[in-house]
C-alpha atoms as a PDB file:
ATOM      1  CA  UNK A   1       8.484  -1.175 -18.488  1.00  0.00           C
ATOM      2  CA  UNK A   2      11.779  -0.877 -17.106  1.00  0.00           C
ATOM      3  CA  UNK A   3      12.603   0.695 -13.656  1.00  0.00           C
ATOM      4  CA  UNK A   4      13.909   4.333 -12.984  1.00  0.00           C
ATOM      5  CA  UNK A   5      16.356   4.984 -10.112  1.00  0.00           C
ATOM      6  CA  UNK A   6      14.685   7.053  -7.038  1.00  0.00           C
ATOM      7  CA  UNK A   7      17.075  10.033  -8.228  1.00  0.00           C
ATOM      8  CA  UNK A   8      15.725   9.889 -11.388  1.00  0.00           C
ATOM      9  CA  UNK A   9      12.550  10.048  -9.745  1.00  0.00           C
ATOM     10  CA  UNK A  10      13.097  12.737  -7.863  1.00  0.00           C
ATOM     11  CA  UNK A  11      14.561  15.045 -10.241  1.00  0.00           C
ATOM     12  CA  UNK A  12      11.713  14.196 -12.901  1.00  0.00           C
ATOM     13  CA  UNK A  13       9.010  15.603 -10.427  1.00  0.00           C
ATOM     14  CA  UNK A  14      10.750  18.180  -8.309  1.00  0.00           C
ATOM     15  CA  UNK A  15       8.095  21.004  -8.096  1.00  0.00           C
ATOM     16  CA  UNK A  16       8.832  24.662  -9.399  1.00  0.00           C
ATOM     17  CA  UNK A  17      10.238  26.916  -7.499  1.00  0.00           C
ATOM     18  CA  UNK A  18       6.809  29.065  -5.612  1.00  0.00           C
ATOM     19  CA  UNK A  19       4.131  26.939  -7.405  1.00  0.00           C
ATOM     20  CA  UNK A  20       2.530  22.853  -6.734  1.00  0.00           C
ATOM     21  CA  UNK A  21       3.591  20.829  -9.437  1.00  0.00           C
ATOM     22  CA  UNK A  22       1.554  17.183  -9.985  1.00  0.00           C
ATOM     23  CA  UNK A  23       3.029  14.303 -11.065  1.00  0.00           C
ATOM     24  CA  UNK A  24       2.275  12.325 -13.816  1.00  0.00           C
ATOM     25  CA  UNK A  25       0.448   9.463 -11.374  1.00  0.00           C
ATOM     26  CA  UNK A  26      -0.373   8.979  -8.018  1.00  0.00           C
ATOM     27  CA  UNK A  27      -0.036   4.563  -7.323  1.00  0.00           C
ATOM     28  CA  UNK A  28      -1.344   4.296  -3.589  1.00  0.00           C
ATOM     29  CA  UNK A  29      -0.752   1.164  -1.234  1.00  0.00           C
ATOM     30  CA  UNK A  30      -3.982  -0.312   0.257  1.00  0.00           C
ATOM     31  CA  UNK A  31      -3.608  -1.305   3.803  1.00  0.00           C
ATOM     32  CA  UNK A  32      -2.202   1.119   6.375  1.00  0.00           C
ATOM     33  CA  UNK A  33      -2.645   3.934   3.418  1.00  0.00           C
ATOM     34  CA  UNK A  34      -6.381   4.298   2.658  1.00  0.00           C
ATOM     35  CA  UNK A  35      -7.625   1.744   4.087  1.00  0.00           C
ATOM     36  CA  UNK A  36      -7.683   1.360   8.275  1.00  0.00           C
ATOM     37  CA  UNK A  37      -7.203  -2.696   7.452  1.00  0.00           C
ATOM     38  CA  UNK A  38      -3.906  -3.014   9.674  1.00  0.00           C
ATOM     39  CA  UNK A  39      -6.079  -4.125  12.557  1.00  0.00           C
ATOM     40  CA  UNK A  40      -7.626  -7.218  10.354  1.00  0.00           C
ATOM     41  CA  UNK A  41      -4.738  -8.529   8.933  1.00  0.00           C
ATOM     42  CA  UNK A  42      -3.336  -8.519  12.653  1.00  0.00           C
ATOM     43  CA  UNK A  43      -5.653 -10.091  14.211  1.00  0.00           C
ATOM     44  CA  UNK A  44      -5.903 -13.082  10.991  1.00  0.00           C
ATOM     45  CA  UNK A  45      -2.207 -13.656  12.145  1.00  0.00           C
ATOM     46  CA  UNK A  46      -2.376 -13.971  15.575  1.00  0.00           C
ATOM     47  CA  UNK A  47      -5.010 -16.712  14.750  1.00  0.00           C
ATOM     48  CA  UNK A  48      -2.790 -18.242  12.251  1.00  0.00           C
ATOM     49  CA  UNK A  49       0.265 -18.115  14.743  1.00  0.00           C
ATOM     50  CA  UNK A  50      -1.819 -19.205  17.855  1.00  0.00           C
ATOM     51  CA  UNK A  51      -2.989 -22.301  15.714  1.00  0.00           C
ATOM     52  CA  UNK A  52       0.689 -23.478  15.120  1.00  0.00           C
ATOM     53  CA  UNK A  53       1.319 -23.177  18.499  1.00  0.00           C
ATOM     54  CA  UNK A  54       3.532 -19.273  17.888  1.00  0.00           C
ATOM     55  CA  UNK A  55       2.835 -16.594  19.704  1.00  0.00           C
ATOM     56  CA  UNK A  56       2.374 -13.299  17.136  1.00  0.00           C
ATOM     57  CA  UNK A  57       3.964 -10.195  19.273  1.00  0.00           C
ATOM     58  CA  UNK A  58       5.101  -6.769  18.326  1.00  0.00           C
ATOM     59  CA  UNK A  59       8.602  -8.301  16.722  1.00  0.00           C
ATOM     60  CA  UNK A  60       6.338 -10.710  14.276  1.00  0.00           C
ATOM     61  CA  UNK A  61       4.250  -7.746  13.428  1.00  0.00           C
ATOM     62  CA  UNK A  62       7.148  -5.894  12.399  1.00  0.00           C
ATOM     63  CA  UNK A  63       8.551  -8.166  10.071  1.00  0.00           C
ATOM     64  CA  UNK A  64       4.916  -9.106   8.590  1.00  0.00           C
ATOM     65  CA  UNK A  65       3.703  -5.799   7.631  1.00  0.00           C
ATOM     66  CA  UNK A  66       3.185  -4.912   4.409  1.00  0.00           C
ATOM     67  CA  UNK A  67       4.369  -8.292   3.309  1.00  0.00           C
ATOM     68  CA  UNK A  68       1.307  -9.870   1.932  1.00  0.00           C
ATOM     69  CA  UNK A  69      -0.536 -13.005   2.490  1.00  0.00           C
ATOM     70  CA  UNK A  70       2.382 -15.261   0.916  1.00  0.00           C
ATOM     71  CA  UNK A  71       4.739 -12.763   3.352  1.00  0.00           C
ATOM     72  CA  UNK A  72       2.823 -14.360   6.692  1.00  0.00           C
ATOM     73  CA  UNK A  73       3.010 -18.048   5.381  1.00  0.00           C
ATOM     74  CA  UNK A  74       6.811 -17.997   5.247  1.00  0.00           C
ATOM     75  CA  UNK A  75       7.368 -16.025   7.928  1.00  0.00           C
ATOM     76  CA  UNK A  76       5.272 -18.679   9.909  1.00  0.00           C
ATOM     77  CA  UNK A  77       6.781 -21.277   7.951  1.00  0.00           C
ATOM     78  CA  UNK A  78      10.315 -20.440   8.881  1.00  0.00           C
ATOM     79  CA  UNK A  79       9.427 -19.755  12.739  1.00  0.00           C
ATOM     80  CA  UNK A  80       8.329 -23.424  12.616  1.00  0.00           C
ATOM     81  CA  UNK A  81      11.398 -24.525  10.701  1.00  0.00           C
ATOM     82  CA  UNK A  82       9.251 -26.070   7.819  1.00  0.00           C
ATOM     83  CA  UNK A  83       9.749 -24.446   5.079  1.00  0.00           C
ATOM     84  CA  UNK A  84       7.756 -26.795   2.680  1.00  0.00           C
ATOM     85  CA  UNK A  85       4.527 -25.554   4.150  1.00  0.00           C
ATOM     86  CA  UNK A  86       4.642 -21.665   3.535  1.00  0.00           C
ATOM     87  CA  UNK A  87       2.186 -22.471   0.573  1.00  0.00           C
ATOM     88  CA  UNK A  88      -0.488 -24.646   3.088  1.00  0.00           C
ATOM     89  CA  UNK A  89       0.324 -21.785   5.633  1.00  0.00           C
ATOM     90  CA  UNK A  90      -0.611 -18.776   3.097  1.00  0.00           C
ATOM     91  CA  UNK A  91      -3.607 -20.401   2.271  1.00  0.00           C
ATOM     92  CA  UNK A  92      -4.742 -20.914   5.527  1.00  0.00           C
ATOM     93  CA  UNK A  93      -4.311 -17.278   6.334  1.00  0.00           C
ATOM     94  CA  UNK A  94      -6.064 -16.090   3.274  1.00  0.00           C
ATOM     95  CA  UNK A  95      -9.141 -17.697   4.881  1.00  0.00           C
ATOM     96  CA  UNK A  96      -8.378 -16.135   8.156  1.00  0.00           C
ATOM     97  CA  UNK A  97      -8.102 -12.655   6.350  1.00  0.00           C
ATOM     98  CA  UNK A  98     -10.767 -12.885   4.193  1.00  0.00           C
ATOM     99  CA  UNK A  99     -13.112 -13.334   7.206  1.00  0.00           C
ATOM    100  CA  UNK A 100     -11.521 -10.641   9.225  1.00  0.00           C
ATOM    101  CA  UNK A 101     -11.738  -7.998   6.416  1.00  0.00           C
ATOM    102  CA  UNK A 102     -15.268  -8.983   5.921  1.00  0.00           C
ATOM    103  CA  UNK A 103     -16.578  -7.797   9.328  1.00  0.00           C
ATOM    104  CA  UNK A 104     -15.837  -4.417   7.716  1.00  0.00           C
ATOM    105  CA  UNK A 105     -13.095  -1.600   6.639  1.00  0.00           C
ATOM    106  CA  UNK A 106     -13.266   1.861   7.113  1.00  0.00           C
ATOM    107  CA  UNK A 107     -10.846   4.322   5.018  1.00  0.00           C
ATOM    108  CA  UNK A 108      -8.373   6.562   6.505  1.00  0.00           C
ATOM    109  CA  UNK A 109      -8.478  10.250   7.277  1.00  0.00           C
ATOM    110  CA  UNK A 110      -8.441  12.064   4.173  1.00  0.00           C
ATOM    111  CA  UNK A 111      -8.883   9.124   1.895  1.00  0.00           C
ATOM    112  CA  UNK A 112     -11.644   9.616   0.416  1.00  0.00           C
ATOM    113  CA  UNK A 113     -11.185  13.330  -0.201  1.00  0.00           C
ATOM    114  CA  UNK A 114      -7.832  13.065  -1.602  1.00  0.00           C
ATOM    115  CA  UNK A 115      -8.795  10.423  -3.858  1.00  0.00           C
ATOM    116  CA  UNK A 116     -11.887  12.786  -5.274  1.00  0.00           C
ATOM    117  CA  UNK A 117      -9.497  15.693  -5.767  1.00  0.00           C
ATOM    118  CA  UNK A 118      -6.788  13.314  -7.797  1.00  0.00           C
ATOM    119  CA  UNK A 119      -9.382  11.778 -10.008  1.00  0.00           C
ATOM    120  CA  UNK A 120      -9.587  13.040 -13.016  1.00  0.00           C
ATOM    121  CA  UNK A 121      -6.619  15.646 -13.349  1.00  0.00           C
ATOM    122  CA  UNK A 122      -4.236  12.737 -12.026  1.00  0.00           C
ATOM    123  CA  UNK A 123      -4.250   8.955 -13.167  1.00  0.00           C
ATOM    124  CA  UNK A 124      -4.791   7.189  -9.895  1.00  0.00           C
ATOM    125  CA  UNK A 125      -3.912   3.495  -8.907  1.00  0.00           C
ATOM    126  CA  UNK A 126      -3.934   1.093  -6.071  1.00  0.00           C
ATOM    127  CA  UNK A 127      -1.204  -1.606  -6.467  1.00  0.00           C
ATOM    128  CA  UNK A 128      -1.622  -4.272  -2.861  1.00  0.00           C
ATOM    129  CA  UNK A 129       0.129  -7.096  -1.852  1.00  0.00           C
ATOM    130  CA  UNK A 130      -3.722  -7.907  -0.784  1.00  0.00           C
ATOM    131  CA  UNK A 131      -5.368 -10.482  -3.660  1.00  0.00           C
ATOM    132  CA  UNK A 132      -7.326  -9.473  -6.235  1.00  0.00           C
ATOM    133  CA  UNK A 133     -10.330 -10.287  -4.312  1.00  0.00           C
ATOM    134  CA  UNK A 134      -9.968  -9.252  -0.932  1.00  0.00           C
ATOM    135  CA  UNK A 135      -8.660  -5.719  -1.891  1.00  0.00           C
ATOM    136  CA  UNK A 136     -11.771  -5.319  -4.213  1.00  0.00           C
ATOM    137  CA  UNK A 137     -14.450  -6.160  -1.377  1.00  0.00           C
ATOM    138  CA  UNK A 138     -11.848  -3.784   0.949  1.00  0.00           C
ATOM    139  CA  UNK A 139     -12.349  -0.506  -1.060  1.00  0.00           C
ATOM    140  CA  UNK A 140     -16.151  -1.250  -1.475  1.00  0.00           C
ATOM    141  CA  UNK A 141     -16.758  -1.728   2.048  1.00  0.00           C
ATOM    142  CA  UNK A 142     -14.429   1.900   2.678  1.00  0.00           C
ATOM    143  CA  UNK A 143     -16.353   3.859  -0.286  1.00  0.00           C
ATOM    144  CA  UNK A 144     -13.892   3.816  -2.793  1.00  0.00           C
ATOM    145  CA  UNK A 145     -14.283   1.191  -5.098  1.00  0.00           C
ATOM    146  CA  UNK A 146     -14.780   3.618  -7.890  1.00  0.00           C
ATOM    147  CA  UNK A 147     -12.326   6.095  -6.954  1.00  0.00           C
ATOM    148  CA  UNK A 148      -9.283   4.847  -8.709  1.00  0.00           C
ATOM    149  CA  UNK A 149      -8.320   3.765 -12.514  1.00  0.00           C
ATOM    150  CA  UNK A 150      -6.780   0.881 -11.412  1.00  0.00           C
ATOM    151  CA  UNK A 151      -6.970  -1.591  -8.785  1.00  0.00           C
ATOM    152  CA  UNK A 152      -3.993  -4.453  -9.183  1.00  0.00           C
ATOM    153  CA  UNK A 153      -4.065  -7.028  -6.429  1.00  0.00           C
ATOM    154  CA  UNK A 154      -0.614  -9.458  -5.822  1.00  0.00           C
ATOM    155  CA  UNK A 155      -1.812 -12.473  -7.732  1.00  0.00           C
ATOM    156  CA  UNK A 156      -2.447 -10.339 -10.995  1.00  0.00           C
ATOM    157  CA  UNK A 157       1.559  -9.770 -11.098  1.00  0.00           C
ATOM    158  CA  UNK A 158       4.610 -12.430 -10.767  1.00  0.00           C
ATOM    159  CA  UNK A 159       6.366 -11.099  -7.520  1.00  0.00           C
ATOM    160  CA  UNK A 160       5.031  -9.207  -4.454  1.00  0.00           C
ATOM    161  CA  UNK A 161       6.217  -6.359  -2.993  1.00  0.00           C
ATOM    162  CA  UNK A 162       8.899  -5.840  -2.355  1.00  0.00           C
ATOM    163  CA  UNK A 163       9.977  -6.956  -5.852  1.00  0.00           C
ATOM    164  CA  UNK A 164       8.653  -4.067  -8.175  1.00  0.00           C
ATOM    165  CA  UNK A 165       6.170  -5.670 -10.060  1.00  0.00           C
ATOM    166  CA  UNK A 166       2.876  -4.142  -8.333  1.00  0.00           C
ATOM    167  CA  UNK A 167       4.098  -0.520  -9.037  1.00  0.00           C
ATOM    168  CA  UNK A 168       5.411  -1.097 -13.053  1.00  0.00           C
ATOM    169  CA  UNK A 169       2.186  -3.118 -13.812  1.00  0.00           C
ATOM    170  CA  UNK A 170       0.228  -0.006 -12.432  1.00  0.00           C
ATOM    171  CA  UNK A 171       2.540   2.370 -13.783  1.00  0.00           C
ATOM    172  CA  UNK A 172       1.791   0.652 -17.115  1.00  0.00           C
ATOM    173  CA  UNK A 173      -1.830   0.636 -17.238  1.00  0.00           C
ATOM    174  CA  UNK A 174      -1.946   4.618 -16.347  1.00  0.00           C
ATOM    175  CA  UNK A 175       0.218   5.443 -19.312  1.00  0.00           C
ATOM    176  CA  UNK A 176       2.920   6.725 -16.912  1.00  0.00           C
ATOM    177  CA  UNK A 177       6.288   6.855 -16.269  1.00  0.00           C
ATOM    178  CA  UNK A 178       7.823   5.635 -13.368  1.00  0.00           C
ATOM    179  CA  UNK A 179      10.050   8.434 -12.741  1.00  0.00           C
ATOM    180  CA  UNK A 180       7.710  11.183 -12.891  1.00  0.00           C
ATOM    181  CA  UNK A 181       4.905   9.102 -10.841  1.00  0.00           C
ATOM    182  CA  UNK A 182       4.281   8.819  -6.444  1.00  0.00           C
ATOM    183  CA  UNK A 183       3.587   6.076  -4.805  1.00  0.00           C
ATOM    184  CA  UNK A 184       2.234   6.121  -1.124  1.00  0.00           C
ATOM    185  CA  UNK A 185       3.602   3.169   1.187  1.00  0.00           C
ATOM    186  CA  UNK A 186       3.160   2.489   4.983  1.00  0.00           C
ATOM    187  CA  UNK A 187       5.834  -0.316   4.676  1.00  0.00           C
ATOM    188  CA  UNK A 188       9.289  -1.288   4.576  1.00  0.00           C
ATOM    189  CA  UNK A 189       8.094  -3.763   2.090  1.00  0.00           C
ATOM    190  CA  UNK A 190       6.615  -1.516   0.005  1.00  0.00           C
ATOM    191  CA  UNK A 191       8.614   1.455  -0.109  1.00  0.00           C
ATOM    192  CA  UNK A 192      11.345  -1.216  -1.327  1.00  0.00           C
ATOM    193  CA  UNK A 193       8.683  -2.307  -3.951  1.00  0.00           C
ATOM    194  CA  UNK A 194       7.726   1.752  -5.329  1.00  0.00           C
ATOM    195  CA  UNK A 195      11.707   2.623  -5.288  1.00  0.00           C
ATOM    196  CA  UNK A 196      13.011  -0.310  -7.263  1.00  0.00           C
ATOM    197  CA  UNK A 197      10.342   0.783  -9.653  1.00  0.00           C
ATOM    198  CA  UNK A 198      11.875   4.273  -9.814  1.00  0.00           C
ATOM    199  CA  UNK A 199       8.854   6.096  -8.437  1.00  0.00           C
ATOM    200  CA  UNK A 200       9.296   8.782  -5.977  1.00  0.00           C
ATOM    201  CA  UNK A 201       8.132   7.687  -2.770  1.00  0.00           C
ATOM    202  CA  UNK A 202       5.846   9.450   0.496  1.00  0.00           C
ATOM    203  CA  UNK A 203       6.296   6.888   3.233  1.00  0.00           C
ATOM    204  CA  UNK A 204       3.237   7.231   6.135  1.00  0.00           C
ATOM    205  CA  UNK A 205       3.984   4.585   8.369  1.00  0.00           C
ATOM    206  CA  UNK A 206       1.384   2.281  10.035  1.00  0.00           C
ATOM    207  CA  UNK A 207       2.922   0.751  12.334  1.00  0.00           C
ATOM    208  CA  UNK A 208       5.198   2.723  15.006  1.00  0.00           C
ATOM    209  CA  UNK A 209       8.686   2.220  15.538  1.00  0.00           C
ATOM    210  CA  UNK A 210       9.377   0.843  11.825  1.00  0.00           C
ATOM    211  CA  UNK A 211      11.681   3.194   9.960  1.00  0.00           C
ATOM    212  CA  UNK A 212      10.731   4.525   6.115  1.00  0.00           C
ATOM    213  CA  UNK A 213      13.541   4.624   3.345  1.00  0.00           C
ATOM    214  CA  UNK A 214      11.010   6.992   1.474  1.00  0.00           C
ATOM    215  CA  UNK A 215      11.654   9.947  -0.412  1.00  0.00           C
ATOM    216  CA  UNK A 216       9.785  11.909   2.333  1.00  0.00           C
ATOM    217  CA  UNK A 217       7.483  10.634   5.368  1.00  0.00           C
ATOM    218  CA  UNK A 218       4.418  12.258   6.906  1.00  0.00           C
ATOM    219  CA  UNK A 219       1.761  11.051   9.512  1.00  0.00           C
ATOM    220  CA  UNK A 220      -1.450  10.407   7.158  1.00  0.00           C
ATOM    221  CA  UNK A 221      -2.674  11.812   3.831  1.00  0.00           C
ATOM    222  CA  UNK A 222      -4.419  14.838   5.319  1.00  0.00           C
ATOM    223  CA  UNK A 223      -0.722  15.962   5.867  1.00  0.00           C
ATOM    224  CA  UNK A 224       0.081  19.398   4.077  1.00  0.00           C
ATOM    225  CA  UNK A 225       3.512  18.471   3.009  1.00  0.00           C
ATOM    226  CA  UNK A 226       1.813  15.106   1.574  1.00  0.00           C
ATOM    227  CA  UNK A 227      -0.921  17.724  -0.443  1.00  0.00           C
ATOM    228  CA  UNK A 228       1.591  19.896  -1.749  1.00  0.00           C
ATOM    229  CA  UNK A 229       3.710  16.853  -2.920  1.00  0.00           C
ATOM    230  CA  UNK A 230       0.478  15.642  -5.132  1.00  0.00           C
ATOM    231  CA  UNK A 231      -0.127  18.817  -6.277  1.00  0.00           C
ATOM    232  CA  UNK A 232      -3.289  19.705  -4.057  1.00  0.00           C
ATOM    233  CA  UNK A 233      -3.048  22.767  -2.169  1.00  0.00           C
ATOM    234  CA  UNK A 234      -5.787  22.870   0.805  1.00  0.00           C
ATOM    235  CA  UNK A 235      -8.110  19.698   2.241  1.00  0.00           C
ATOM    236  CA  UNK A 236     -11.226  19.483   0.730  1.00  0.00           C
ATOM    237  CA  UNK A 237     -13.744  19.632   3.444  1.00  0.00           C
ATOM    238  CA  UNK A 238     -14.631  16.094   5.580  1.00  0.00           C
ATOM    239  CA  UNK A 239     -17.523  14.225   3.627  1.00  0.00           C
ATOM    240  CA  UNK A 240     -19.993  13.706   6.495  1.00  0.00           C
ATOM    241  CA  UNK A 241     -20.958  10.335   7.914  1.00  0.00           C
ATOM    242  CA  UNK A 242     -17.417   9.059   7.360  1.00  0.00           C
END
């Protein structure tokens, strides 16, 4: 599937004029974006960093997010100057995350409501630069591992964000175009990632400080201008015990 320009995207799902509009798919990012995950994957690098001896501030964290668990390894790698180990250091931090995301995940405000509205009038997908495995035991822990048609984690495509592989593979399996689909990032990474696709792109940034090249940017998914983008008017009420 070949990728649309982010004009092209934003001309194909421009709402009409006095009325909501929804797009042809909704492709969500995992971490920072439903899921309240940031804080693991922080704390697995600072452990991977304090191993080799690094120290993993504020300017580390900025140029890790949203980069994925190969992302860390070369950033680490090139810190060090040893480039040949970004594969021994990615591995290594896979572990790290793994255990870190298994002491639990909770979803972000209006997650789990949004995602209930979207299903079934809206093909929904989460594309992560998390693997496979990690992202599926993420969503179950947070309540929504049924909630979307598909789940693609980084080592079911060639590249990771922010090449644009994640977002055309899930384009692909919803039977949607690019250019008339939203994707919601929380990263420089991945807004790249949705816009080289051709998507149109709501940026809600995780971490503060790091500037969006998104289509539009809000402060979480319970936003109304985030609602009216997707097509849903009001928030459905808060599901209790969450």
């Amino acid at each position: 599937m070949s990728a649309r320009t982010p004009d092209d995207a934003t001309a194909a799902i421009a709402p009409a004029a006095g009325g909501l509009e929804r797009p042809a798919a909704v492709v969500f990012d995992s971490d920072g974006v439903l899921l309240d995950s940031e804080p693991a994957w922080k704390a697995a690098r600072t452990e991977l960093f304090e191993r080799h001896g690094r120290t993993f501030g504020e300017d580390e964290n900025r140029q890790a997010v949203g980069t994925g668990v190969a992302g860390t390894g070369r950033l680490l790698s090139r810190l060090l100057g040893r480039p040949d180990r970004a594969g021994d250091l990615s591995d290594e931090f896979e572990v790290l995350l793994s255990g870190e995301m298994a002491k639990g995940v909770r979803p972000l405000p209006g997650a789990l409501e949004l995602a209930e509205e979207l299903r079934g009038s809206v093909p929904i997908a989460v594309a992560s630069n998390s693997p496979r495995e990690i992202l599926a035991g993420a969503l179950e822990a947070a309540g929504l591992s049924d909630a979307f048609d598909v789940v693609i984690g980084v080592d079911e495509v060639s590249e990771a964000k922010p090449a644009p592989d994640l977002y055309l593979t899930a384009s692909e399996r919803l039977g949607a175009l690019p250019a008339e689909s939203i994707a919601v990032e929380d990263s420089p990474a991945g807004v790249a990632a949705a816009r080289a696709a051709g998507l149109y792109v709501i940026g809600i940034p995780s971490l503060a400080g790091v500037a969006l090249e998104a289509d539009m940017t809000a402060d979480s998914l319970d936003d109304v201008a985030v609602r009216e983008r997707l097509g849903v008017a009001e928030p459905a009420p808060r599901k209790r015990g969450r």
